[in-house]
Protein backbone atom coordinates (compact mmCIF):
# COMPACT_ATOMS: atom_id res chain seq x y z
CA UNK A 1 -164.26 7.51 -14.61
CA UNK A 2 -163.92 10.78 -16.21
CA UNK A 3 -160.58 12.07 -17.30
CA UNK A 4 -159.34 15.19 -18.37
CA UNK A 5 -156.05 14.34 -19.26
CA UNK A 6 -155.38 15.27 -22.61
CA UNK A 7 -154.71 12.74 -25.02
CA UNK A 8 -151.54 13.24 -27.58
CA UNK A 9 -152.54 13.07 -31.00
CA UNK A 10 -152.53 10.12 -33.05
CA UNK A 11 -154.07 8.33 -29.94
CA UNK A 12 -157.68 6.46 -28.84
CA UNK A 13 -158.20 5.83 -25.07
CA UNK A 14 -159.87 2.55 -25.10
CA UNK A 15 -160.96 1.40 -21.46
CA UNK A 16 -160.38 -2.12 -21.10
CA UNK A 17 -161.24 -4.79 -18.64
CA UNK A 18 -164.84 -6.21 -17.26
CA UNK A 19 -166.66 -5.77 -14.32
CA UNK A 20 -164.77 -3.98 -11.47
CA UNK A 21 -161.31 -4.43 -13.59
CA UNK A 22 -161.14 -1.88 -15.50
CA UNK A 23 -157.67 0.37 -17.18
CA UNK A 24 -157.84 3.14 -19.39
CA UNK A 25 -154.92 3.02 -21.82
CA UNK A 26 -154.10 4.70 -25.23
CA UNK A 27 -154.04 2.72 -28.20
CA UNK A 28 -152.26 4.26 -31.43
CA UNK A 29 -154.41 4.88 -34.06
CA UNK A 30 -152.17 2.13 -36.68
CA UNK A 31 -153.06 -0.47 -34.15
CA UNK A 32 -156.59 -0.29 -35.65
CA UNK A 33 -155.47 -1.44 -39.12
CA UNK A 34 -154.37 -4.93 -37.33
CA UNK A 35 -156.68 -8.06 -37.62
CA UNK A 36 -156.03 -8.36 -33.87
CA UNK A 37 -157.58 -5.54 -32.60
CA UNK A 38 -160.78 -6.00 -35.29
CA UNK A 39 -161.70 -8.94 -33.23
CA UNK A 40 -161.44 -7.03 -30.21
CA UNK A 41 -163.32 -4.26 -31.68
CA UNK A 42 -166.04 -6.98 -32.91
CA UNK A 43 -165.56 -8.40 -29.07
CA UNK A 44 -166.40 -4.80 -28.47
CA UNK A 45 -169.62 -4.69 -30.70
CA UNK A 46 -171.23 -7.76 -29.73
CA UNK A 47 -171.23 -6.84 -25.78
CA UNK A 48 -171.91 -3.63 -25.87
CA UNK A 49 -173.66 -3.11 -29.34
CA UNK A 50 -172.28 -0.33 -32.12
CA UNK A 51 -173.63 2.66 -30.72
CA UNK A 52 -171.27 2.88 -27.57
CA UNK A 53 -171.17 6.60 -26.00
CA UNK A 54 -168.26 7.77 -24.42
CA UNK A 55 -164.66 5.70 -24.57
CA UNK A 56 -164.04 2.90 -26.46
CA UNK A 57 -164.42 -0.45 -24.53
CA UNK A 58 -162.78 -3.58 -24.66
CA UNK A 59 -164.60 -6.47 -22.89
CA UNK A 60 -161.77 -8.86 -22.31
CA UNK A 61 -158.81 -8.66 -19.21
CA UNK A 62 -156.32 -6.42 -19.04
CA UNK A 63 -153.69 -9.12 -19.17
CA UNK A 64 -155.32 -10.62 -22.09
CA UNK A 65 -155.17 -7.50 -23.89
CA UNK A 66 -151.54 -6.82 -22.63
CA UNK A 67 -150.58 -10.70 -24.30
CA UNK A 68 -151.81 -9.92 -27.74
CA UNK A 69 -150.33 -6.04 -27.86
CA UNK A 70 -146.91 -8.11 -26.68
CA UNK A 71 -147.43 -11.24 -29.60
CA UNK A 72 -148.18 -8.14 -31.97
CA UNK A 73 -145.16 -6.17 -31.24
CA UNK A 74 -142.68 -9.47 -30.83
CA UNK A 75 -144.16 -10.45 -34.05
CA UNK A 76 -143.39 -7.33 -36.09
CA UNK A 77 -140.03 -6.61 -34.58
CA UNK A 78 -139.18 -10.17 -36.33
């Protein structure tokens, strides 16, 4: 799954999804500082341990992912 796109600054890929499932999408870097995506990045640490090479990856569905990025943004458009 290699890419050469280039990715605009300010940006992580992150490739999320399990098993055959899987989407590469950007992630902003602010959307680290949220206690949202910690757990995901914990999520993240317990599957596939700290010392990940290559892109960031989620372990969870990409409509799970898609629900709490959608709750986040609702929620600070309020």
């Amino acid at each position: 799954m290699a890419r050469k796109e280039k990715v605009p600054k300010g940006f992580v890929p992150i490739l999320i999804g399990q098993g055959e499932e899987r989407e590469r999408i950007l992630v902003h870097m602010e959307q680290f500082k949220q206690s949202y995506f910690l757990e995901l990045l914990d999520l993240a640490a317990q599957e596939f341990g700290y010392e990940q090479q290559g892109i960031l990856r989620i372990p969870c569905t990409t409509e799970a992912f898609r629900s709490v990025i959608g709750a986040v943004v609702r929620k600070t458009k309020s």
